[in-house]
PDB file of N, CA and C in Angstrom:
ATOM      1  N   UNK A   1     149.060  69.156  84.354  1.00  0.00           N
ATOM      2  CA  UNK A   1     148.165  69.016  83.223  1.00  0.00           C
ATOM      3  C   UNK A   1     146.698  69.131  83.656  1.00  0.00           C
ATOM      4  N   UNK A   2     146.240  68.387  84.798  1.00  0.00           N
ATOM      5  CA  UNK A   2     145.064  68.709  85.181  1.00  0.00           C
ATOM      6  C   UNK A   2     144.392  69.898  85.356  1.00  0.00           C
ATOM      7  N   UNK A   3     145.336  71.019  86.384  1.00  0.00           N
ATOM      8  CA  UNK A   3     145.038  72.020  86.268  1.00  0.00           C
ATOM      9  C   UNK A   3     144.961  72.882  85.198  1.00  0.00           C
ATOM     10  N   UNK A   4     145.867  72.720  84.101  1.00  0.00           N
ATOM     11  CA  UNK A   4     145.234  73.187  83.315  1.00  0.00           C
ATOM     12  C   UNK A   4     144.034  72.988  82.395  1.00  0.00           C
ATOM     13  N   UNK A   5     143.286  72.008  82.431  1.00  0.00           N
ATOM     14  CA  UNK A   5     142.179  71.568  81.903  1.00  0.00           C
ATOM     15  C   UNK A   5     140.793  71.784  82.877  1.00  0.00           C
ATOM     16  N   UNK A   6     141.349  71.852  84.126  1.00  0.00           N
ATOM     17  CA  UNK A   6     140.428  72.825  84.807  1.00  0.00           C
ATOM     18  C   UNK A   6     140.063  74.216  84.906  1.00  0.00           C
ATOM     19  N   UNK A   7     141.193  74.769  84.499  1.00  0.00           N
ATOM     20  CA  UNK A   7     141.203  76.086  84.542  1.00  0.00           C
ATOM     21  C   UNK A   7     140.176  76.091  83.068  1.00  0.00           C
ATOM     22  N   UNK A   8     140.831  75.852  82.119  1.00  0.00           N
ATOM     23  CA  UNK A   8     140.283  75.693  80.615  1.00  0.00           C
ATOM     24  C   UNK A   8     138.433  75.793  80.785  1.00  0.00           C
ATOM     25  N   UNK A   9     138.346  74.791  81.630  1.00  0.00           N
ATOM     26  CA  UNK A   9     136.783  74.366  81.836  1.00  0.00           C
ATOM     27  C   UNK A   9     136.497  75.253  82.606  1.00  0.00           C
ATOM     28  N   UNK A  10     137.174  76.053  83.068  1.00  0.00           N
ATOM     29  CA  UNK A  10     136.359  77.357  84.104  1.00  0.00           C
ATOM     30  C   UNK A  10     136.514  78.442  83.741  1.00  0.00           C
ATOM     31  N   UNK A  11     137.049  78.264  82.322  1.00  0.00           N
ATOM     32  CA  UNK A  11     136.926  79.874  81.875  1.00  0.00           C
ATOM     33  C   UNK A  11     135.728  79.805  80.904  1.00  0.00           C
ATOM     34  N   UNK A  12     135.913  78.907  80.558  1.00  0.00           N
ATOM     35  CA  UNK A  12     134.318  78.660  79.182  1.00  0.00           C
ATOM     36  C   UNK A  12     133.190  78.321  79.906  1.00  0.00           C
ATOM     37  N   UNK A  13     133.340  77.916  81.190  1.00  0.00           N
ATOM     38  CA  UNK A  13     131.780  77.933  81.943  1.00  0.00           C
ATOM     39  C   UNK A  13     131.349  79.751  82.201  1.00  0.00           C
ATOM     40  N   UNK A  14     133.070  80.430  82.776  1.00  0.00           N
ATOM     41  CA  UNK A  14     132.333  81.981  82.704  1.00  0.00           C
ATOM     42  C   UNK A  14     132.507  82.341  81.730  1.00  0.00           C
ATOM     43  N   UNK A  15     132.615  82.187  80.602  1.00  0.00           N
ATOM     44  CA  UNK A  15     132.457  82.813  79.206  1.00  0.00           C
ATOM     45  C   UNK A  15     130.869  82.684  78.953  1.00  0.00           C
ATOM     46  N   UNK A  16     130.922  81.531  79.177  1.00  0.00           N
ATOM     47  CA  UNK A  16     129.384  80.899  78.913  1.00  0.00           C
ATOM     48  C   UNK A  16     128.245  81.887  79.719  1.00  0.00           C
ATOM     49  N   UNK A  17     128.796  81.735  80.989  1.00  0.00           N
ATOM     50  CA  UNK A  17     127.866  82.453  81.725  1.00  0.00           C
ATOM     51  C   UNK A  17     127.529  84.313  81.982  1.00  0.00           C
ATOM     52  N   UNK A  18     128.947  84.854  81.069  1.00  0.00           N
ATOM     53  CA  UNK A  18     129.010  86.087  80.527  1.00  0.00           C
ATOM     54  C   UNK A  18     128.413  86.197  79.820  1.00  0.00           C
ATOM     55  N   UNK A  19     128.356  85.469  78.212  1.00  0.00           N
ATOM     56  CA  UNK A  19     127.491  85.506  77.065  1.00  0.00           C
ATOM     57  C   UNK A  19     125.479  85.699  77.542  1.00  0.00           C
ATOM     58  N   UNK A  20     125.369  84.657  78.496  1.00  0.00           N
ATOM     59  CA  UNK A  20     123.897  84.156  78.692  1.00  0.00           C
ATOM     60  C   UNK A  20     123.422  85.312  79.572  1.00  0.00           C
ATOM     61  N   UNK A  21     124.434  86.248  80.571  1.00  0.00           N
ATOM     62  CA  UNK A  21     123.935  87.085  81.051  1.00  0.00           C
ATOM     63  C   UNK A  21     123.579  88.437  80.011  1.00  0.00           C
ATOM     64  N   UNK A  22     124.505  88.439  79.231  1.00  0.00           N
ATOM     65  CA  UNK A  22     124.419  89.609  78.512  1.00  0.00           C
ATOM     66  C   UNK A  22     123.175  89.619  77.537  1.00  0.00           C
ATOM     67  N   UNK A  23     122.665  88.324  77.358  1.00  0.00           N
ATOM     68  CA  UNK A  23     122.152  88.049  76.114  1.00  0.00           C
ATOM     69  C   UNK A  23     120.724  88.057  76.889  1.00  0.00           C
ATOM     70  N   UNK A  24     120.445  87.921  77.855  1.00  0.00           N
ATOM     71  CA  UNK A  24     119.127  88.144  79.075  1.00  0.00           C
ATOM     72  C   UNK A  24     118.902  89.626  79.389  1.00  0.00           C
ATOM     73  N   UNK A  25     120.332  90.021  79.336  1.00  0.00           N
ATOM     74  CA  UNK A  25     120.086  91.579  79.756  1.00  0.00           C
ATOM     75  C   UNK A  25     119.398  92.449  78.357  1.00  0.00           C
ATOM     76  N   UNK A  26     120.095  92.360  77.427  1.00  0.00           N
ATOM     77  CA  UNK A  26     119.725  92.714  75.771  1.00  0.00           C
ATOM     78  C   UNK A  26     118.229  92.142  75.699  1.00  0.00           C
ATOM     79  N   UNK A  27     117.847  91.417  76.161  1.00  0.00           N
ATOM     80  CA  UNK A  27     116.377  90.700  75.614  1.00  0.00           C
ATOM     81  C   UNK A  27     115.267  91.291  76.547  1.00  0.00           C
ATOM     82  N   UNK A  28     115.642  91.605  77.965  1.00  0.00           N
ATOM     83  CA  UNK A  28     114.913  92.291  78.524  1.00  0.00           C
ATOM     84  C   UNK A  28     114.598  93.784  78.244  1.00  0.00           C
ATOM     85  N   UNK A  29     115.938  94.745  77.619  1.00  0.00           N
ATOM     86  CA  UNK A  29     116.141  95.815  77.460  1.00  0.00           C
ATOM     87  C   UNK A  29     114.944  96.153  75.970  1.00  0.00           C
ATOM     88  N   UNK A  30     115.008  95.132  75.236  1.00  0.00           N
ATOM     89  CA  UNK A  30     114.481  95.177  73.579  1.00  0.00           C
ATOM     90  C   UNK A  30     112.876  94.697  74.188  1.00  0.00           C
ATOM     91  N   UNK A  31     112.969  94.011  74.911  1.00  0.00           N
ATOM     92  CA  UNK A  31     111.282  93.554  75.289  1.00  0.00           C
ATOM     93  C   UNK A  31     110.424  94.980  76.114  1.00  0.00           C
ATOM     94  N   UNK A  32     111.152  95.390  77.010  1.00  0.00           N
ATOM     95  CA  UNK A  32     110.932  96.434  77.859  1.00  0.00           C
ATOM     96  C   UNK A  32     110.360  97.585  76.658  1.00  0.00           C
ATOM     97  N   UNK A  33     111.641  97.966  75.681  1.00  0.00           N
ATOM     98  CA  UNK A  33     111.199  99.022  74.705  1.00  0.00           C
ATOM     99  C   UNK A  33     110.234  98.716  74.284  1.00  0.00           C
ATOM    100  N   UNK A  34     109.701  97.730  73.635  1.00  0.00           N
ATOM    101  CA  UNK A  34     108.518  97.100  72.882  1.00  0.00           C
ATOM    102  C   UNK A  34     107.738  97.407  73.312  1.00  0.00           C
ATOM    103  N   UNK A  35     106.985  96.732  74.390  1.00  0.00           N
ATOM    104  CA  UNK A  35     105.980  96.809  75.448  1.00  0.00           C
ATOM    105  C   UNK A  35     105.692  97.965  75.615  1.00  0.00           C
ATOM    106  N   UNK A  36     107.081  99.126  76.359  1.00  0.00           N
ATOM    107  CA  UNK A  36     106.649 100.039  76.848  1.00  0.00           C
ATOM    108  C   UNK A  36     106.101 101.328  75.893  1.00  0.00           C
ATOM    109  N   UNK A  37     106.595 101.487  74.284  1.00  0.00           N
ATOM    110  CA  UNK A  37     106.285 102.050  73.445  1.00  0.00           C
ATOM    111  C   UNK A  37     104.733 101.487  73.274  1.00  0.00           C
ATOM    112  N   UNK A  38     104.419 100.635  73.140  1.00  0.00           N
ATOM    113  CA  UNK A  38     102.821  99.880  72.965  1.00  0.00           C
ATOM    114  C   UNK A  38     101.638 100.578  73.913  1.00  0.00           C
ATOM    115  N   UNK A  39     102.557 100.492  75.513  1.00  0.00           N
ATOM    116  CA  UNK A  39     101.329 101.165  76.389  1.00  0.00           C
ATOM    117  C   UNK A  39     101.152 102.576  76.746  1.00  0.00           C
ATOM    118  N   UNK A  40     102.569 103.059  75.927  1.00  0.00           N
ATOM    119  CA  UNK A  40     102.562 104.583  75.926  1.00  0.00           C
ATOM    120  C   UNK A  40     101.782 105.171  74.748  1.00  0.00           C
ATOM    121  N   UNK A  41     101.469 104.278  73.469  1.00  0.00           N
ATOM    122  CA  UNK A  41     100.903 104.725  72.245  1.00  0.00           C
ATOM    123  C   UNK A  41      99.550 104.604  72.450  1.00  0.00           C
ATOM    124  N   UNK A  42      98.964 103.148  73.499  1.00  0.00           N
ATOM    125  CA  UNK A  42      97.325 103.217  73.849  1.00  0.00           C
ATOM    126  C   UNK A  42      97.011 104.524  74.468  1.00  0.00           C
ATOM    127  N   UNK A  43      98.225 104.699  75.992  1.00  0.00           N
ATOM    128  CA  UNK A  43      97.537 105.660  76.660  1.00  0.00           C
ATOM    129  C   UNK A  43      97.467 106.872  76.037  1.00  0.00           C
ATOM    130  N   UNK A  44      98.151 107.112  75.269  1.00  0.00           N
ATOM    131  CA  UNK A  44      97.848 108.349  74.289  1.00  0.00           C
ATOM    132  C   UNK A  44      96.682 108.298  73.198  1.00  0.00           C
ATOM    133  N   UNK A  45      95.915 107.214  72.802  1.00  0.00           N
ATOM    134  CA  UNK A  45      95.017 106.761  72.066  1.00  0.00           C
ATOM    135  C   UNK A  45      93.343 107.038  73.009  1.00  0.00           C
ATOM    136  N   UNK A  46      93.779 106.723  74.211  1.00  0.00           N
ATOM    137  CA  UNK A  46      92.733 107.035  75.490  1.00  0.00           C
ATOM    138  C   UNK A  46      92.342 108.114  75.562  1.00  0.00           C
ATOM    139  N   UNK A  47      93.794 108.896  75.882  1.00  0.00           N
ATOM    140  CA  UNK A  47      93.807 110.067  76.005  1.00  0.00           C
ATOM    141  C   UNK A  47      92.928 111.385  75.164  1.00  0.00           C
ATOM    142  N   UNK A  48      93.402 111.351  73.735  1.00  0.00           N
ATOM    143  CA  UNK A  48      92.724 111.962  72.797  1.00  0.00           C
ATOM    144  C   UNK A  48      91.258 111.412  72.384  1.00  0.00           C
ATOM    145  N   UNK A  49      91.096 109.624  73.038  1.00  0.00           N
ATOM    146  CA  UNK A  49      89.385 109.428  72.950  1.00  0.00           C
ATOM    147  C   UNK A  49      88.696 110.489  73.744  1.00  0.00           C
ATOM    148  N   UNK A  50      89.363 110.677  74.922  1.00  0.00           N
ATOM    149  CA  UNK A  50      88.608 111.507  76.202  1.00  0.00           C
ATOM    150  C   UNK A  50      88.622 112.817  75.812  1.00  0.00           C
ATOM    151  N   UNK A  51      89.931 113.046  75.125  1.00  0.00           N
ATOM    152  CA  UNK A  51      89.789 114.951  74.803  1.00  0.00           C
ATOM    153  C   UNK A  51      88.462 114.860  73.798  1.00  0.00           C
ATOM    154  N   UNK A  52      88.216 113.993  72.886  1.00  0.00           N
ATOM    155  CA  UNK A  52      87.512 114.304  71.893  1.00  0.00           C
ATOM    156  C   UNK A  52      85.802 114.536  72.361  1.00  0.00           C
ATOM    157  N   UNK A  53      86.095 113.065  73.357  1.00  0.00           N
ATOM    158  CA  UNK A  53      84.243 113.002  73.993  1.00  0.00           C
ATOM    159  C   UNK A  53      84.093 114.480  74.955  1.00  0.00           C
ATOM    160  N   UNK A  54      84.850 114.930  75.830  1.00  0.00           N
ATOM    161  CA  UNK A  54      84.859 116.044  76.117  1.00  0.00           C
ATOM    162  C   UNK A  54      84.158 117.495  75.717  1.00  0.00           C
ATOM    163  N   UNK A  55      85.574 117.477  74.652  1.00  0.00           N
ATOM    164  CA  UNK A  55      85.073 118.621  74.053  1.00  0.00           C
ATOM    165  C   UNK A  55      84.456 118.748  72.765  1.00  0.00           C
ATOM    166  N   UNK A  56      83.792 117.573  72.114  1.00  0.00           N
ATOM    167  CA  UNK A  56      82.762 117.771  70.739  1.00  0.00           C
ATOM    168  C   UNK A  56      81.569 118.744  71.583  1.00  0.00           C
ATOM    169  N   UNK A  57      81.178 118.995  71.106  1.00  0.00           N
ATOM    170  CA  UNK A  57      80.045 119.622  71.030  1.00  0.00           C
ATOM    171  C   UNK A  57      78.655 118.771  70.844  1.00  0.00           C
ATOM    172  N   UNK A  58      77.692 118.681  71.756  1.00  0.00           N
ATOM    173  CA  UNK A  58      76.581 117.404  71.353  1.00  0.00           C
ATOM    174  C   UNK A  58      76.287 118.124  70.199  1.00  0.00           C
ATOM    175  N   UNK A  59      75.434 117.084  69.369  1.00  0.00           N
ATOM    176  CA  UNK A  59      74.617 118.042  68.113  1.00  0.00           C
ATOM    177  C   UNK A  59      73.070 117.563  68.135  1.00  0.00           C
TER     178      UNK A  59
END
């Protein structure tokens, strides 16, 4: 009987610890996109500041 109540308790600690990994991995993956769409949309915001100062024409 014991063993089975150990076993019991050691499958829901790695269930547990399956869930919490997966759920770290998903949160990094969704944070990563976020972020990285953000500093790809400035540097493109930079980018076209500089094409513009460039090439206007003074007046």
């Amino acid at each position: 009987m014991i063993p089975l109540i150990g076993g019991a308790i050691g499958l829901f600690a790695a269930t547990v610890n399956a869930v919490g990994i997966g759920a770290t991995a998903g949160m990094g993956y969704g944070l990563g996109r976020k972020y990285g769409r953000k500093m790809c949309e400035f540097a493109e915001t930079m980018e076209s500041r500089m094409i513009n100062l460039i090439t206007t024409p003074p007046e």
